[in-house]
Protein backbone atom coordinates (compact mmCIF):
# COMPACT_ATOMS: atom_id res chain seq x y z
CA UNK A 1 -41.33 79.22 78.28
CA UNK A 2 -37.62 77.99 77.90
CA UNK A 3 -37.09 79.91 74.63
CA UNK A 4 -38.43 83.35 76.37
CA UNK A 5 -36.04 82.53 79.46
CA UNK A 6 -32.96 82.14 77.36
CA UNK A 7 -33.86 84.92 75.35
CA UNK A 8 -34.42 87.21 78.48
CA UNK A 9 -30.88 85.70 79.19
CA UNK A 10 -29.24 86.50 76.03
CA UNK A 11 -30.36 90.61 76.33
CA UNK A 12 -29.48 90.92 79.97
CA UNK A 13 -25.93 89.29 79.01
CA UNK A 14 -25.01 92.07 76.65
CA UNK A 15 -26.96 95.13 79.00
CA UNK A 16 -25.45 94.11 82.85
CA UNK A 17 -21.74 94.16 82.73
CA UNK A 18 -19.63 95.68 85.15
CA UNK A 19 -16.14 97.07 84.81
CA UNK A 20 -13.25 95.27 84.39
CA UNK A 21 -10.63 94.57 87.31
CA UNK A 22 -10.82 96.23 90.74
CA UNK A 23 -15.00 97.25 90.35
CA UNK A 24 -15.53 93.54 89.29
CA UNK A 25 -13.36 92.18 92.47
CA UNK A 26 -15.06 94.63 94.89
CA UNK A 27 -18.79 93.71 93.63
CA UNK A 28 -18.58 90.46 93.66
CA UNK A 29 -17.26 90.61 97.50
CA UNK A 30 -19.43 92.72 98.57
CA UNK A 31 -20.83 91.47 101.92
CA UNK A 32 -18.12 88.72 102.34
CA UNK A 33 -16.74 89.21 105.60
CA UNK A 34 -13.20 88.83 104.01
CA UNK A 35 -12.14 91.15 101.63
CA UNK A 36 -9.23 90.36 98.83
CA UNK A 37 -7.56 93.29 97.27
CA UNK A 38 -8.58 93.56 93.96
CA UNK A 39 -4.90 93.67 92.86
CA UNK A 40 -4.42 90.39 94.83
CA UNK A 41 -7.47 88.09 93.75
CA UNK A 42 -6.15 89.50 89.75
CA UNK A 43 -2.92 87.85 90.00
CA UNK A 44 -4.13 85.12 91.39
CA UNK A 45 -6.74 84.56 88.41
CA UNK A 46 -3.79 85.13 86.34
CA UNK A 47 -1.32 82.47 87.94
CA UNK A 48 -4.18 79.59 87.45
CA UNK A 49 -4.64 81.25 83.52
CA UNK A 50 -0.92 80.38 83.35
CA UNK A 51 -0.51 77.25 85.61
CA UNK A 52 -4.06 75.58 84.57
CA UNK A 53 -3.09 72.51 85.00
CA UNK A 54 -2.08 72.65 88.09
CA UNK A 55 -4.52 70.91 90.93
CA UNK A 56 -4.14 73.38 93.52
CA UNK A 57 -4.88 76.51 91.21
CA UNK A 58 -8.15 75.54 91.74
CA UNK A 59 -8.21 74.70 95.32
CA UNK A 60 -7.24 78.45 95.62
CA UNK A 61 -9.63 79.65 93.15
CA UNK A 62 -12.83 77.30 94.43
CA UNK A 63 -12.43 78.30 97.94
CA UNK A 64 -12.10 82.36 97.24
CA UNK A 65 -14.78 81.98 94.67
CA UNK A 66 -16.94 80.03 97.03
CA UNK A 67 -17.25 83.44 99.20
CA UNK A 68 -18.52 86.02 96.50
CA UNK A 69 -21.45 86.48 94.76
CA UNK A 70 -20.18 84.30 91.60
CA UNK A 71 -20.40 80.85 93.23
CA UNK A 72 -20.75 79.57 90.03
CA UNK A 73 -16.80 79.44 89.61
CA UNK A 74 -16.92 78.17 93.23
CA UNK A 75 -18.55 74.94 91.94
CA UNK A 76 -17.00 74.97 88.63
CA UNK A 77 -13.09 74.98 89.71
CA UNK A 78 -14.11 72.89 93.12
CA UNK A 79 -15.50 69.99 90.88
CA UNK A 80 -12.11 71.04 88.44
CA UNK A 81 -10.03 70.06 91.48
CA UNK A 82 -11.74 67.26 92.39
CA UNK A 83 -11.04 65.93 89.07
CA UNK A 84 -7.21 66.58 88.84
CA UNK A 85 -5.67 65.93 92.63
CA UNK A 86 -4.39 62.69 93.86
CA UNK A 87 -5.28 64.01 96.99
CA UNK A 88 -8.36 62.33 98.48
CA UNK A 89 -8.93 64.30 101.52
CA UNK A 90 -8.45 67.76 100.12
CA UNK A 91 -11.08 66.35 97.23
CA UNK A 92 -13.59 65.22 100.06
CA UNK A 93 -13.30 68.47 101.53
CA UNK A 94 -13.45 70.58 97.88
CA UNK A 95 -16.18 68.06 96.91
CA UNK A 96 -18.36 69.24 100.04
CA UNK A 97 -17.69 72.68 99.36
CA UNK A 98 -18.82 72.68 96.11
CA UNK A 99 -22.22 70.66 96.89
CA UNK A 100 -22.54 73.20 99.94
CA UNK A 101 -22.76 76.25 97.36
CA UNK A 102 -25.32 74.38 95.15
CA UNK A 103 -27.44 73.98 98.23
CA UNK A 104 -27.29 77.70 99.33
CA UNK A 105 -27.79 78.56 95.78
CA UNK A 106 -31.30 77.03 95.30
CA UNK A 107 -34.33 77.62 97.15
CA UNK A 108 -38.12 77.50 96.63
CA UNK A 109 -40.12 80.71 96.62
CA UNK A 110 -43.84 81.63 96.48
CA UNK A 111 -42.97 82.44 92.55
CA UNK A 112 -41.65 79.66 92.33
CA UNK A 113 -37.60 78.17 91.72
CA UNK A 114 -35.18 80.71 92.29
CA UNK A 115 -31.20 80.43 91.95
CA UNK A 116 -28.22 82.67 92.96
CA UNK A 117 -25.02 81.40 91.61
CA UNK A 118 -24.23 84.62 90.08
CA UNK A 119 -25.22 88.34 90.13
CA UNK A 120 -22.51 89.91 88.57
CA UNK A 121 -21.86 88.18 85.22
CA UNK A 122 -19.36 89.29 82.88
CA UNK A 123 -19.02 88.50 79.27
CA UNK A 124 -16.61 88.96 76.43
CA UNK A 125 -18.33 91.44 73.10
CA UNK A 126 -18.83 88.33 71.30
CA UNK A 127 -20.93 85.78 73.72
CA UNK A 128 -23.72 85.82 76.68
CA UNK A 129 -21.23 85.49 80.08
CA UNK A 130 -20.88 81.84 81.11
CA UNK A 131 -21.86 82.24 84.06
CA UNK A 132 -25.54 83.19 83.25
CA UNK A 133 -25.97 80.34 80.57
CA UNK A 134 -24.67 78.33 83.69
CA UNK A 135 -27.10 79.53 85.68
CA UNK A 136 -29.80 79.23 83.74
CA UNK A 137 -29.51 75.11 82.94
CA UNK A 138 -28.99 74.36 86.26
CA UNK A 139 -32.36 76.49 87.31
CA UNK A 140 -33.78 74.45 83.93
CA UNK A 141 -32.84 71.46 85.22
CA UNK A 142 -34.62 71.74 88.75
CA UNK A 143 -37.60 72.88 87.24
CA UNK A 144 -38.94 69.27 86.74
CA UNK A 145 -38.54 68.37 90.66
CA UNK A 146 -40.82 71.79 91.82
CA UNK A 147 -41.07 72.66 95.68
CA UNK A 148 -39.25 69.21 95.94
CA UNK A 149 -35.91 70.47 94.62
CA UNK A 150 -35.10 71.42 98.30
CA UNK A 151 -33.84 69.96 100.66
CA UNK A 152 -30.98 69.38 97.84
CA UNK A 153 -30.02 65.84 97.90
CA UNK A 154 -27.06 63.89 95.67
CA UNK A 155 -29.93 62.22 93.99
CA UNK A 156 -31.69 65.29 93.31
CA UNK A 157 -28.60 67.27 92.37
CA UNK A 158 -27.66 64.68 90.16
CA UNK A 159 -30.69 64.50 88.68
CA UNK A 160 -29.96 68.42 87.80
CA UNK A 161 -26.33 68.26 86.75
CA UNK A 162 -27.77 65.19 84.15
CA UNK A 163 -30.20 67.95 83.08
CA UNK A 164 -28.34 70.83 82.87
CA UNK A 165 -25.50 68.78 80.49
CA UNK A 166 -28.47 67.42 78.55
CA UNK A 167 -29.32 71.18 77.57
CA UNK A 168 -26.18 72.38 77.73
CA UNK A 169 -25.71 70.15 74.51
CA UNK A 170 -28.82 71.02 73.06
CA UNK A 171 -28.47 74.71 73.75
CA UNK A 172 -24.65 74.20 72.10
CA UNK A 173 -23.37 76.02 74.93
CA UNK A 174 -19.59 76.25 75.04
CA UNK A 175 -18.11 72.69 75.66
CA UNK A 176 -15.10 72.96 77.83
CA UNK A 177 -12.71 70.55 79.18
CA UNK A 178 -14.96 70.02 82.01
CA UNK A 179 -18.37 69.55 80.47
CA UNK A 180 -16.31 66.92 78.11
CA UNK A 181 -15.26 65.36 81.06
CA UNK A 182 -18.48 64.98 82.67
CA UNK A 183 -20.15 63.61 79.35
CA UNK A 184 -17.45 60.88 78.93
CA UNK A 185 -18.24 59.60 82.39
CA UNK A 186 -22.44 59.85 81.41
CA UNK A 187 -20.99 57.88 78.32
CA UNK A 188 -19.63 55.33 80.16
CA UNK A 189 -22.64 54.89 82.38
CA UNK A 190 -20.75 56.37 85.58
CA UNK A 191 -22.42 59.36 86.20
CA UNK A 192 -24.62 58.38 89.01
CA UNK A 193 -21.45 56.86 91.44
CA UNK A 194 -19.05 59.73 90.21
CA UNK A 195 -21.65 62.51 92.12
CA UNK A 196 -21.59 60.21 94.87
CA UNK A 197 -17.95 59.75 95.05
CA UNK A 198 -17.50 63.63 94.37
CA UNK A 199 -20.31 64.72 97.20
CA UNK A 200 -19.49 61.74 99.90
CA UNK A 201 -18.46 64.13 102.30
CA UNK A 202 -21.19 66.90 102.19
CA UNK A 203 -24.01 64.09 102.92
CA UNK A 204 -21.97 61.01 104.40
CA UNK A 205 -25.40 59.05 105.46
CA UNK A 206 -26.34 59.48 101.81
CA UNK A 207 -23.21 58.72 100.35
CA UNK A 208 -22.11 55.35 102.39
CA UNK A 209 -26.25 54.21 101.75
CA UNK A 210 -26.34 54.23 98.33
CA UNK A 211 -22.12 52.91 98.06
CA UNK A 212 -22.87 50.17 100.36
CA UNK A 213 -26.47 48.90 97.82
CA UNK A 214 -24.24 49.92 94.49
CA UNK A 215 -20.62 48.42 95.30
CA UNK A 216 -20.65 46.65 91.67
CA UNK A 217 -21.38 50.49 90.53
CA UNK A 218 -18.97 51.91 92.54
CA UNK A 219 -15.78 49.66 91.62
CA UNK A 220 -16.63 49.79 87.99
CA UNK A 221 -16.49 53.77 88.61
CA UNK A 222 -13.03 53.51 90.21
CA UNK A 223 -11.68 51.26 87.76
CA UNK A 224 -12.97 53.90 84.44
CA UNK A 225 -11.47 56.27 86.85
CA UNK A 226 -7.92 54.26 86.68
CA UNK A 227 -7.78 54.02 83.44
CA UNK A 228 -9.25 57.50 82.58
CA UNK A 229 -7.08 59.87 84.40
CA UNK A 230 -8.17 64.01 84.13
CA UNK A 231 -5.83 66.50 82.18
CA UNK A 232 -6.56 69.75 81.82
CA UNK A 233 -5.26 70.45 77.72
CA UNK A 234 -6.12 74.15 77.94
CA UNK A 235 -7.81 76.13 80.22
CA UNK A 236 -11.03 76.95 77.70
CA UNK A 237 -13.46 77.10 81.25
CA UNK A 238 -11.74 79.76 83.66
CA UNK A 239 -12.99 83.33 83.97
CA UNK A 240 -10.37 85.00 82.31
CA UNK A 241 -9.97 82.53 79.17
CA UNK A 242 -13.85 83.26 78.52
CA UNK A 243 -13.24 87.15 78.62
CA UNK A 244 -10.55 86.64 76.17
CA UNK A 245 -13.23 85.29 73.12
């Protein structure tokens, strides 16, 4: 059943692209009750291409992102951000965000799991678009939970995200400075206090529960997270650096 899925994913990748530039920026807002000329949202894909590592790119990016149809690079540059700013507020606030869009993206249907993260994918002549591949391993990775995938939980999403990296690698999907990132932390045993820490903010009862029964967990986290500060070395998981392989 997996094969056929991400073989049905590899043919629609090369058959459902749209147009480059102004069709892309109007599709994917259609329905967002505020509009970004296309010549607008471009430049500012191209400033974060230039200025990637740059914390607030992705503030910008996460945030505009968050209201289209592609909330994949909602979640993807939130968690980005989250990563890079010194800024704990803004990252409690990002961090919510980005758990908000996984929530809206996944419901349970009489046929079953369904997820909308993206419905207008775009992909470069040479690979399946990212953010269908995306897609697809997080869906994968809720499969095992069923009808109890939702109400979305940080237990149950982090359940998923360890899922969706563990096929990620097996699928050798591309491994970007973020995915690296997130299995260093699984390396070092973090994983579980890092969603918590990320999400706190989105489900606070949730968040100060499990902090306050895993404080051992939680320092050691903050400590890796001392020592292991986040820099972006190239920007090999934006939009535009995907279109360019």
């Amino acid at each position: 059943m997996k094969q056929l899925l991400w073989s049905v994913l590899a043919f629609a990748s090369c058959t459902g692209l749209l147009g480059q530039d102004s069709e892309y920026y109007k599709a994917i807002q259609k329905g967002s009750s505020t509009q970004i000329p296309s010549k607008q949202f471009k430049q500012m894909e191209q400033d974060a291409l230039k200025n990637y590592a740059r914390p607030e790119t992705y503030q910008v990016l996460a945030t505009t992102f968050g209201n289209t149809t592609e909330r994949v690079w909602g979640v993807v540059y939130g968690e980005i951000f989250c990563n890079l700013s010194s800024d704990s507020e803004q990252s409690k606030k990002i961090g919510a965000l980005v758990y908000d869009l996984y929530a809206k993206s996944l419901s349970v249907k009489s046929s079953g799991l369904s997820i909308d993260l993206t419905e207008n994918a775009q992909a470069s002549s040479k690979q399946p678009p990212f953010e269908s591949q995306f897609e697809m391993a997080f869906l994968m990775g809720a499969v095992p939970l069923g009808g109890e995938a939702t109400p979305l939980t940080i237990k149950k999403l982090i359940s998923i995200r360890k899922s969706q990296l563990s096929l990620w690698k097996q699928k050798n999907l591309p491994a970007t400075e973020l995915t690296k990132r997130q299995q260093a932390i699984i390396a070092a045993g973090h994983f579980d206090a890092y969603n918590y820490w990320l999400f706190q903010s989105a489900l606070p009862d949730e968040s100060n529960q499990w902090m306050a029964a895993h404080q051992p967990e939680l320092q050691s986290w903050k400590d890796w997270l001392d020592k292991n500060k986040f820099a972006v070395e190239r920007p090999d998981f934006q939009r535009l650096y995907f279109l360019k392989q």
